[in-house]
C-alpha atoms as a PDB file:
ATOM      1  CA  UNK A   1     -56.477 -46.508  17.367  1.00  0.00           C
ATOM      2  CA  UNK A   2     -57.272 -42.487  17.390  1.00  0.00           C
ATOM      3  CA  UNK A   3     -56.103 -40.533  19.940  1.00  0.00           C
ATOM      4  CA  UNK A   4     -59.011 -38.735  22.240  1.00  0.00           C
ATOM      5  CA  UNK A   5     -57.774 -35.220  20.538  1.00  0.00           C
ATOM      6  CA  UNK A   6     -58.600 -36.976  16.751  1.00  0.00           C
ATOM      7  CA  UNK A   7     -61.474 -38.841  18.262  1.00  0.00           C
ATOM      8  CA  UNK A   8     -63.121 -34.951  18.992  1.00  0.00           C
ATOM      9  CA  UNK A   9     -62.148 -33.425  15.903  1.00  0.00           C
ATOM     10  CA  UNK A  10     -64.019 -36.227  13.647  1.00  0.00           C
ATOM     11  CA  UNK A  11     -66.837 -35.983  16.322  1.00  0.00           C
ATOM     12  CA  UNK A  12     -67.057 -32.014  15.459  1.00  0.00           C
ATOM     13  CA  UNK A  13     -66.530 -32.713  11.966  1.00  0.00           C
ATOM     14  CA  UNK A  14     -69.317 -35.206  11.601  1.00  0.00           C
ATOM     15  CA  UNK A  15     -71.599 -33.103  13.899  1.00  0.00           C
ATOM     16  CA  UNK A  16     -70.998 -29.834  11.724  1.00  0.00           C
ATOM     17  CA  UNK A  17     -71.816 -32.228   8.229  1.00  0.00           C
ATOM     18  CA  UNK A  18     -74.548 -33.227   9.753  1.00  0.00           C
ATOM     19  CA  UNK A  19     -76.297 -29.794  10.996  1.00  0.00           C
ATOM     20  CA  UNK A  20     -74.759 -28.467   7.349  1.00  0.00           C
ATOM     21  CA  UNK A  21     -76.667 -31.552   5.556  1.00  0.00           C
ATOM     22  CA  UNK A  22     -79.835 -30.820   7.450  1.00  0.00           C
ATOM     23  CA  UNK A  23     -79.995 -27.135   6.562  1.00  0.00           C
ATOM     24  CA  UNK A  24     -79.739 -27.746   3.330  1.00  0.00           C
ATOM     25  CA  UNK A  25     -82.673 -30.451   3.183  1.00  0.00           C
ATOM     26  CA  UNK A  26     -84.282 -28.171   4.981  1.00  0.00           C
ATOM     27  CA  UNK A  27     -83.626 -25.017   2.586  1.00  0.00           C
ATOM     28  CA  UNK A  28     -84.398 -27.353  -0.459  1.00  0.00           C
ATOM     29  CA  UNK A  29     -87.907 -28.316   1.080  1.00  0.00           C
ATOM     30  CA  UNK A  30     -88.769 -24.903   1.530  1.00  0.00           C
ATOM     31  CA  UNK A  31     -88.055 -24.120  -1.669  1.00  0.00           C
ATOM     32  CA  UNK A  32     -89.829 -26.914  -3.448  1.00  0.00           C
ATOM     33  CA  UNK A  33     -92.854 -26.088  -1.312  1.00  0.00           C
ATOM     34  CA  UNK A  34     -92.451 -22.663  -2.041  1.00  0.00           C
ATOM     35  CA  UNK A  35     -92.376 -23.424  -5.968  1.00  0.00           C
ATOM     36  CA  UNK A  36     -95.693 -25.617  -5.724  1.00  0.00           C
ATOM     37  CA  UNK A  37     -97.441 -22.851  -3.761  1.00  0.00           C
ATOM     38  CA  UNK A  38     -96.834 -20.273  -6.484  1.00  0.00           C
ATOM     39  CA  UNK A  39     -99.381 -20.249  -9.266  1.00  0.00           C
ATOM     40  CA  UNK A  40     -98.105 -21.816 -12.248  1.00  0.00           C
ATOM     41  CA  UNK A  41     -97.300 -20.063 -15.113  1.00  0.00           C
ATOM     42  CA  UNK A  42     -98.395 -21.143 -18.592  1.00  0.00           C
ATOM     43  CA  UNK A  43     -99.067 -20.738 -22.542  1.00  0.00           C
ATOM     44  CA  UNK A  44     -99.896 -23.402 -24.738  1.00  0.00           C
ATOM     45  CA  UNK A  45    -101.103 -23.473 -28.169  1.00  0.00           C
ATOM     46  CA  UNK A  46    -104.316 -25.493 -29.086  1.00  0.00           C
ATOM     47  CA  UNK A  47    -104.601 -27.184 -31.804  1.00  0.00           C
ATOM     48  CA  UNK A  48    -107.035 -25.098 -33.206  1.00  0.00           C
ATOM     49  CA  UNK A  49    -104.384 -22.340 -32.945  1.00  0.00           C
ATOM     50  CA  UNK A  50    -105.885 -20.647 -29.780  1.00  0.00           C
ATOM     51  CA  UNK A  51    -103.588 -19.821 -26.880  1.00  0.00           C
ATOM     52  CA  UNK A  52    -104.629 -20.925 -23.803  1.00  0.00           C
ATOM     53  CA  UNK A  53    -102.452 -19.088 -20.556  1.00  0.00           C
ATOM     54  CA  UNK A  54    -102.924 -19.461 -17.027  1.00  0.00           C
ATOM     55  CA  UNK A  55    -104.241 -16.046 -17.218  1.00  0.00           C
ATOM     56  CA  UNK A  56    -107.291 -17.425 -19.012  1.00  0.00           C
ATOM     57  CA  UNK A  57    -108.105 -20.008 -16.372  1.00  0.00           C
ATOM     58  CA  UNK A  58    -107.889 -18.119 -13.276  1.00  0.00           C
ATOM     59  CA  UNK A  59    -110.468 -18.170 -11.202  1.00  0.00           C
ATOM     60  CA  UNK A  60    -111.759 -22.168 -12.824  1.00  0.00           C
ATOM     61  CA  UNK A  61    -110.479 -25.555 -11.122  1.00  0.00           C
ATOM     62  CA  UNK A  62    -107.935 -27.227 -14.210  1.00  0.00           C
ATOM     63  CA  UNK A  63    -107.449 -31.047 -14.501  1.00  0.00           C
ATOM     64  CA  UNK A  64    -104.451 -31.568 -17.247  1.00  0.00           C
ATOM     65  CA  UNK A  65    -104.335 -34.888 -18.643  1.00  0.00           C
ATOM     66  CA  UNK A  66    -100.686 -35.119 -20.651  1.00  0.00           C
ATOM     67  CA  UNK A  67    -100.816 -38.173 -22.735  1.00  0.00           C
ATOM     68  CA  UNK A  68     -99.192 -38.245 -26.198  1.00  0.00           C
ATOM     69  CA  UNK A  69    -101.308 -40.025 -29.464  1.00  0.00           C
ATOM     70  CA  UNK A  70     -98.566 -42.776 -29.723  1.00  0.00           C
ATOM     71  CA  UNK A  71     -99.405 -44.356 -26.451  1.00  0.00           C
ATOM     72  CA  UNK A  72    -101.508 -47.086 -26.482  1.00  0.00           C
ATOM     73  CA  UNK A  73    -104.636 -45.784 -24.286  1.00  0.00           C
ATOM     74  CA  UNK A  74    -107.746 -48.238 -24.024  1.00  0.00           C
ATOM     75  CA  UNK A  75    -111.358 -46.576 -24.716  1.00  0.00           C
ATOM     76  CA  UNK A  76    -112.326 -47.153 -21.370  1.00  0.00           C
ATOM     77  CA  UNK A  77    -109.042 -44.479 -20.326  1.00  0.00           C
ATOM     78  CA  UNK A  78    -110.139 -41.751 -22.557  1.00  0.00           C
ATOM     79  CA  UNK A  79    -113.743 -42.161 -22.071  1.00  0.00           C
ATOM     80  CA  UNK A  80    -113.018 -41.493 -18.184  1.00  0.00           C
ATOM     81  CA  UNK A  81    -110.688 -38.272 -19.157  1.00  0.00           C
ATOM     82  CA  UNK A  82    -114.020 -37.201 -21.263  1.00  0.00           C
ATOM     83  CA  UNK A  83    -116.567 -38.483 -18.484  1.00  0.00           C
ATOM     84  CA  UNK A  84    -114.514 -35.909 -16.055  1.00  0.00           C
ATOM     85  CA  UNK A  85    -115.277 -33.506 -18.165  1.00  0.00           C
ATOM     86  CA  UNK A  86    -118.495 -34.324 -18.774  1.00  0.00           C
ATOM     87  CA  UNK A  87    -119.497 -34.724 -15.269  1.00  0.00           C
ATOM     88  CA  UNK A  88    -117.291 -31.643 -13.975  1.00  0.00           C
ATOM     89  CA  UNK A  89    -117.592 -29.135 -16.433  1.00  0.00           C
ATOM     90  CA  UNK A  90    -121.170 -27.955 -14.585  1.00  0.00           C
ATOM     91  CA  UNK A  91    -119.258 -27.099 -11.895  1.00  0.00           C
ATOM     92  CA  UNK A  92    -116.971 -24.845 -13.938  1.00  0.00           C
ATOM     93  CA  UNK A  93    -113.923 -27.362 -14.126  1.00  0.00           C
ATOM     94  CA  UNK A  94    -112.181 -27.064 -17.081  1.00  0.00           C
ATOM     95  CA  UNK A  95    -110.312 -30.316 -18.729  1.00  0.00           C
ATOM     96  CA  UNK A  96    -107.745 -30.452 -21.243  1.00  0.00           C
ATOM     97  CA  UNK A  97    -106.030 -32.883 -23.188  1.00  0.00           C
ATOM     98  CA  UNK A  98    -102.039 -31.635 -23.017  1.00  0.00           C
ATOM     99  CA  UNK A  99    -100.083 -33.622 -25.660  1.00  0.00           C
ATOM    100  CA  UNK A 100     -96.297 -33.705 -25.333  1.00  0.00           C
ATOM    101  CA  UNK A 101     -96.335 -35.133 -29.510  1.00  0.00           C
ATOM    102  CA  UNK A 102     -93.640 -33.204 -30.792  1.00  0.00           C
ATOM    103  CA  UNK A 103     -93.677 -30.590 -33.532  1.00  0.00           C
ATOM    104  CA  UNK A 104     -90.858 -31.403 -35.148  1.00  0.00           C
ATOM    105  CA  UNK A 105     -91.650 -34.280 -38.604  1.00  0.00           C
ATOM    106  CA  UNK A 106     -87.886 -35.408 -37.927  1.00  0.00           C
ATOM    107  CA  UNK A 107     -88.672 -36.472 -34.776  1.00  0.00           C
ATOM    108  CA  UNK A 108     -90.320 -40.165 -33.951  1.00  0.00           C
ATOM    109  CA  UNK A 109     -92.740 -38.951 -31.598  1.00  0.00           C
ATOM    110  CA  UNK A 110     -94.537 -36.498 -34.491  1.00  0.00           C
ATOM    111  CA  UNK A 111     -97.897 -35.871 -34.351  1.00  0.00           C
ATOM    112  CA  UNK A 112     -99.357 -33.027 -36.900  1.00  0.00           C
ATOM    113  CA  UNK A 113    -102.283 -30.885 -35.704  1.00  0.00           C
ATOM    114  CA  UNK A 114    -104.454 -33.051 -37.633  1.00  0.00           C
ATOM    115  CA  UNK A 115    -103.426 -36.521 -36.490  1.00  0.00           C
ATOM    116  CA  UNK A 116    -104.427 -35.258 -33.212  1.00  0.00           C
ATOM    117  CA  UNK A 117    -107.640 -34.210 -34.652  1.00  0.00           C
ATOM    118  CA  UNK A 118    -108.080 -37.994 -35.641  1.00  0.00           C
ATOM    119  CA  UNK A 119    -106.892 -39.315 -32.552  1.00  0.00           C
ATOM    120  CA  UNK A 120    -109.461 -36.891 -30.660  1.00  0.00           C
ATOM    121  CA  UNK A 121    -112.081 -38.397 -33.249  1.00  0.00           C
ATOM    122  CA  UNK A 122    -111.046 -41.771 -33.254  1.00  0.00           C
ATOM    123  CA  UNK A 123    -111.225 -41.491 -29.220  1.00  0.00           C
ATOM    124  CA  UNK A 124    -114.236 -39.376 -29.195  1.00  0.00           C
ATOM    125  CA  UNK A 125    -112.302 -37.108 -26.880  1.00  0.00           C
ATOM    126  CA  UNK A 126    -114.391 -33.431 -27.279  1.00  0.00           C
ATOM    127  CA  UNK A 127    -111.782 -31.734 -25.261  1.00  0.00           C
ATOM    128  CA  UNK A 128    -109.501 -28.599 -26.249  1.00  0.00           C
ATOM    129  CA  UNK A 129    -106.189 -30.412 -26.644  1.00  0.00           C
ATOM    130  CA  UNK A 130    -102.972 -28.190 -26.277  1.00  0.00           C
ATOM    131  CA  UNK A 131     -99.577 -28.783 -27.254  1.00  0.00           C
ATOM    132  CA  UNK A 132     -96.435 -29.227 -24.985  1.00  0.00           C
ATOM    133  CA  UNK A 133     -93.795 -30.518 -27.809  1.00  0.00           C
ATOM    134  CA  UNK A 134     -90.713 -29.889 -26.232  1.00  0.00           C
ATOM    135  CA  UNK A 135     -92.042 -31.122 -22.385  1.00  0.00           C
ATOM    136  CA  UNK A 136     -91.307 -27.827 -20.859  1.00  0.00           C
ATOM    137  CA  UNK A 137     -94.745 -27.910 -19.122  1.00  0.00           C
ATOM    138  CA  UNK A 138     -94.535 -31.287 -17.967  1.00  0.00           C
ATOM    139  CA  UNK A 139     -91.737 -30.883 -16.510  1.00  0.00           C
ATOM    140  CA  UNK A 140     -92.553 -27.353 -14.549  1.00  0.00           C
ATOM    141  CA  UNK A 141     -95.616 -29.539 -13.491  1.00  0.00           C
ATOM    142  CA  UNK A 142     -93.719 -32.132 -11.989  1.00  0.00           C
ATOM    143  CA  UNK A 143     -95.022 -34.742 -14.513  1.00  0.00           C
ATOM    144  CA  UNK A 144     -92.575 -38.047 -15.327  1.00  0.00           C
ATOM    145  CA  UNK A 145     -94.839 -40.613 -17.202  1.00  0.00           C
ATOM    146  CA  UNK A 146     -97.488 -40.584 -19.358  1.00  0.00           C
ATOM    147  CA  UNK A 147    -100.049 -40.426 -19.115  1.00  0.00           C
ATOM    148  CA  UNK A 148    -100.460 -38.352 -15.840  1.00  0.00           C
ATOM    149  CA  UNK A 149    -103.272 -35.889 -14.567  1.00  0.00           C
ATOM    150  CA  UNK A 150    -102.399 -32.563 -13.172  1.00  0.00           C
ATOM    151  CA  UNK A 151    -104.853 -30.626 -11.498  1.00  0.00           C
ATOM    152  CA  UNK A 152    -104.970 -26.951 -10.659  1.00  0.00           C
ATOM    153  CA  UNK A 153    -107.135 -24.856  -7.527  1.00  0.00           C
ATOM    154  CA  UNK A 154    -108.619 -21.584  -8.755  1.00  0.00           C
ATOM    155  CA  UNK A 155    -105.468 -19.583  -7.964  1.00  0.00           C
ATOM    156  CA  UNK A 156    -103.511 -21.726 -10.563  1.00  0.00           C
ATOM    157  CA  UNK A 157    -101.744 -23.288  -7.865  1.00  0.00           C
ATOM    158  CA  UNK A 158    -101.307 -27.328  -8.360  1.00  0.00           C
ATOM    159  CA  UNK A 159    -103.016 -29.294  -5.928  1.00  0.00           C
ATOM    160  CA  UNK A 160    -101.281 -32.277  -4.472  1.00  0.00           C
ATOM    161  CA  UNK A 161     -98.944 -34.431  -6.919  1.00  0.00           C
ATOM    162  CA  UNK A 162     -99.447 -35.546 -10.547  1.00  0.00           C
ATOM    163  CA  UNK A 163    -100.790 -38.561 -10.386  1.00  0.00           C
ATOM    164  CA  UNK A 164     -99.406 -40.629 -12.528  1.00  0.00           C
ATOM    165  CA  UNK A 165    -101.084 -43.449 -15.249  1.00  0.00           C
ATOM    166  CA  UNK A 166    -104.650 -43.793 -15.682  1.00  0.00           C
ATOM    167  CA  UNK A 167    -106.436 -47.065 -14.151  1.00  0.00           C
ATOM    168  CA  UNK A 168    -107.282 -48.622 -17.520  1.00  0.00           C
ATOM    169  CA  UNK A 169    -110.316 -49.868 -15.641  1.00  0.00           C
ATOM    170  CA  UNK A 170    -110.750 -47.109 -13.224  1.00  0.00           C
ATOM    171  CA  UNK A 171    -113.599 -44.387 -13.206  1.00  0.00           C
ATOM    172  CA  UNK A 172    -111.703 -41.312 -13.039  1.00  0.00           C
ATOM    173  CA  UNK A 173    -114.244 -39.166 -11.851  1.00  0.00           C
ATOM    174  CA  UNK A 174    -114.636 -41.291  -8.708  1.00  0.00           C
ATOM    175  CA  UNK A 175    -111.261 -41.177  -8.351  1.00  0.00           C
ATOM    176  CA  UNK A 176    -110.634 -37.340  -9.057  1.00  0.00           C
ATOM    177  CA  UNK A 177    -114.025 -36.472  -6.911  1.00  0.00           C
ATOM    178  CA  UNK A 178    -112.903 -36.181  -3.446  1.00  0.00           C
ATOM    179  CA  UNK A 179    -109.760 -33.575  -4.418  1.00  0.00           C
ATOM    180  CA  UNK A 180    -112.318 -31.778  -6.870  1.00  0.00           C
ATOM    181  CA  UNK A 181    -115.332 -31.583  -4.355  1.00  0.00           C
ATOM    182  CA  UNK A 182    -112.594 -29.955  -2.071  1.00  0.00           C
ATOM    183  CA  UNK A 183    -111.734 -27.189  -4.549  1.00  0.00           C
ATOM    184  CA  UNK A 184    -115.070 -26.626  -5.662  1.00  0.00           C
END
C-alpha cells in the first residue's frame, strides 16, 4: 500500500514525534520537580487578623490541614488534626487549620470569622486557623479535595504529596509519624 520512500518518511516522522514528545515529558518533569523543591511562598490571614507568611515558619516542620466548616467532618477527624498537634507541637511542629470558606456573604460557601470561631469551638479545634478564600494556596500546594494535609520540611519546601481525606477512623498522628520523625 505505501511505497518504501513513504514507508521512511512516516518512520522519520513518527521517530522525530516521538523523541519531540519525550523531551517535553521530560522538560515538564523537571519543572514540576523543580517547583516542589522550591520553598513555598505564602501569606495568609488568621482569623484573629494575624498574618502568618512562610517567612514566619522557617526553620519549624508545617502540617496544613485545608478543610472548609461546611464539610461534614466527624469528631474523631478533628480530634486527630488537634491530637497532631498536641502530640507534635513538643517537637516544634506547627499545625494549622487552612480554611478555603470564602469571604465573600454572596457566595454559598461563606463562612464569617466568627462562624469559624464556633466551628473551632464546637470542634474543640485550639489551632490558629488561616484563611485561603479564593483557593490560591491550595492550589500552589497541589491540594484537590478537602479535606487534605499538606506538610512542609524546615526549608518550607513540601514534603511528598498532599494527602488527600482524613481516615474518619484513622489516628493521624500514627499515620503522619513516620514522614514527621524523618523531618524532625
Amino acid at each position: 500500500m505505501f511505497t518504501n520512500g513513504r514507508r521512511s518518511v512516516i518512520a522519520a516522522t513518527l521517530s522525530f514525534m516521538l523523541l519531540l514528545s519525550s523531551y517535553v515529558a521530560d522538560a515538564s518533569f523537571a519543572s514540576a520537580r523543580a517547583s516542589v523543591a522550591a520553598p513555598v511562598e505564602f501569606s495568609l490571614r488568621s482569623i484573629d487578623g494575624q498574618h502568618v507568611s512562610n517567612e514566619d515558619v522557617r526553620g519549624q516542620v508545617v502540617v496544613l490541614a485545608f478543610g472548609a466548616s461546611w464539610l461534614p467532618l466527624s469528631r474523631k477527624q478533628v480530634q486527630g488534626v488537634r491530637k497532631l498537634a498536641d502530640d507534635y507541637s513538643k517537637h516544634g511542629v506547627i499545625v494549622y487549620w487552612v480554611s478555603t470558606d470564602s469571604e465573600s456573604a454572596k457566595s454559598k460557601n461563606y463562612a464569617s470569622d466568627e462562624q469559624l470561631h464556633a466551628f473551632a469551638r464546637k470542634y474543640e479545634l485550639n489551632l490558629t486557623i488561616l484563611r485561603d478564600p479564593d483557593g490560591k494556596f491550595s492550589k500552589q500546594v497541589g491540594v484537590d479535595q478537602l479535606p487534605s494535609i499538606v506538610i512542609l520540611d524546615k526549608q518550607g519546601n513540601i514534603n511528598g504529596a498532599p494527602i488527600g481525606g482524613l481516615d474518619p477512623d484513622g489516628n493521624l498522628s500514627d499515620q503522619l509519624a513516620h514522614r514527621l520523625d524523618q523531618l524532625l
